[in-house]
Protein backbone atom coordinates (compact mmCIF):
# COMPACT_ATOMS: atom_id res chain seq x y z
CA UNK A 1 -3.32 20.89 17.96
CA UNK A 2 -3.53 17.26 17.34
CA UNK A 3 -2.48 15.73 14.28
CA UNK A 4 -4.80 12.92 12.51
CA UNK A 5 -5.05 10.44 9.76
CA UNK A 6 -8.19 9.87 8.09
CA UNK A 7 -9.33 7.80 5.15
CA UNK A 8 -11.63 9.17 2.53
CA UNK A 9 -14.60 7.08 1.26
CA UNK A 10 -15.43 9.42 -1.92
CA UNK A 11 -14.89 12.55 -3.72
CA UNK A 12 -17.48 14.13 -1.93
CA UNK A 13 -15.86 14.08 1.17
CA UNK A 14 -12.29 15.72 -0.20
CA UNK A 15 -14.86 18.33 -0.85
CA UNK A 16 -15.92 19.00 2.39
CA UNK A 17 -12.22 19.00 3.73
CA UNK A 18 -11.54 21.59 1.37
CA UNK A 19 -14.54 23.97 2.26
CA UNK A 20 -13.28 23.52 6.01
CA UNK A 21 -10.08 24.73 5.17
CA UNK A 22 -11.48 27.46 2.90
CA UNK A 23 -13.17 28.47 6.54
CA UNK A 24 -9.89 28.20 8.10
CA UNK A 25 -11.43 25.60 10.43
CA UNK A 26 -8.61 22.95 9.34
CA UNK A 27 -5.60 22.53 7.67
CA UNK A 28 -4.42 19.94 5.31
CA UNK A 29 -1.08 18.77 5.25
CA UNK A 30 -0.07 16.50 2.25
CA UNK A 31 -2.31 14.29 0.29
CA UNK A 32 -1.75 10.80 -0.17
CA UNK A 33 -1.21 8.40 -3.20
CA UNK A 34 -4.97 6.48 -3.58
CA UNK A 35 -3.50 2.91 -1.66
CA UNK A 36 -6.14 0.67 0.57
CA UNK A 37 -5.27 1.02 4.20
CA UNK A 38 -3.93 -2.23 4.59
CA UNK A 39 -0.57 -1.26 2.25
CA UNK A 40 0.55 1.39 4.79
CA UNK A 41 2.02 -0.89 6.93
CA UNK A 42 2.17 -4.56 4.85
CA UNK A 43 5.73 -5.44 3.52
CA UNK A 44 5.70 -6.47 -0.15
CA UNK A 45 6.73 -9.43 0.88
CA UNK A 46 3.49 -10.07 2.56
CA UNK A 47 1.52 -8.76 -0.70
CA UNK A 48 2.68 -11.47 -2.62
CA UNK A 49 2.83 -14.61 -0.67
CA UNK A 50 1.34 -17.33 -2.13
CA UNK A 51 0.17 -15.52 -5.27
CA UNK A 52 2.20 -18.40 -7.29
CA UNK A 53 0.07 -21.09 -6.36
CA UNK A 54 2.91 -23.85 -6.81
CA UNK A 55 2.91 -27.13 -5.95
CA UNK A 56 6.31 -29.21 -3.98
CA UNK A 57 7.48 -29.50 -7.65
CA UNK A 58 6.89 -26.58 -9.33
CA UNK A 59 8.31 -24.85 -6.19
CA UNK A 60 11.55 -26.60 -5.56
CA UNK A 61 12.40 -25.95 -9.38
CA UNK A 62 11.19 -22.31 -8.60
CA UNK A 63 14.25 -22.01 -5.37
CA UNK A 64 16.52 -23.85 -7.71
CA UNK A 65 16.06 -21.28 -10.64
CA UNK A 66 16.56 -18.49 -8.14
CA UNK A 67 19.17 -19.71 -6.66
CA UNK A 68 20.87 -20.00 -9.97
CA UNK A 69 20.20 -16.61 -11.55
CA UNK A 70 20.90 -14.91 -8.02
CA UNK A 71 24.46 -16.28 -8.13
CA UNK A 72 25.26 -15.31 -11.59
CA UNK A 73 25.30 -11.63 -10.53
């Protein structure tokens, strides 16, 4: 049998799954946590960049302050 990943567009459709596998026509596995598709395979780091929105300034004193408070571990 073939294994596949689907996404759900509403409640309605989690229904129907579940009156297919009442009918023992499918079988689901595990249910996932309600994420978009796009944060399956996006690194965190790639969710946040550029949600600061600093300028030269404001971001050189922002690498300074992290350098600091990284080395005082």
């Amino acid at each position: 049998m073939d294994t596949l990943l689907i996404q759900l567009r509403n409640n309605k459709t989690y229904k129907l799954l579940q009156d297919l596998e009442d009918l023992r026509l499918i079988k689901i596995l595990a249910k996932r946590e309600k994420t978009g598709p796009e944060t399956y395979k996006k690194k965190d780091s790639a969710k946040f960049r550029g949600a600061l929105n600093l300028n030269a300034e404001q971001y050189a004193n922002f690498q300074n302050h992290a350098s600091k408070i990284r080395g005082e571990w």
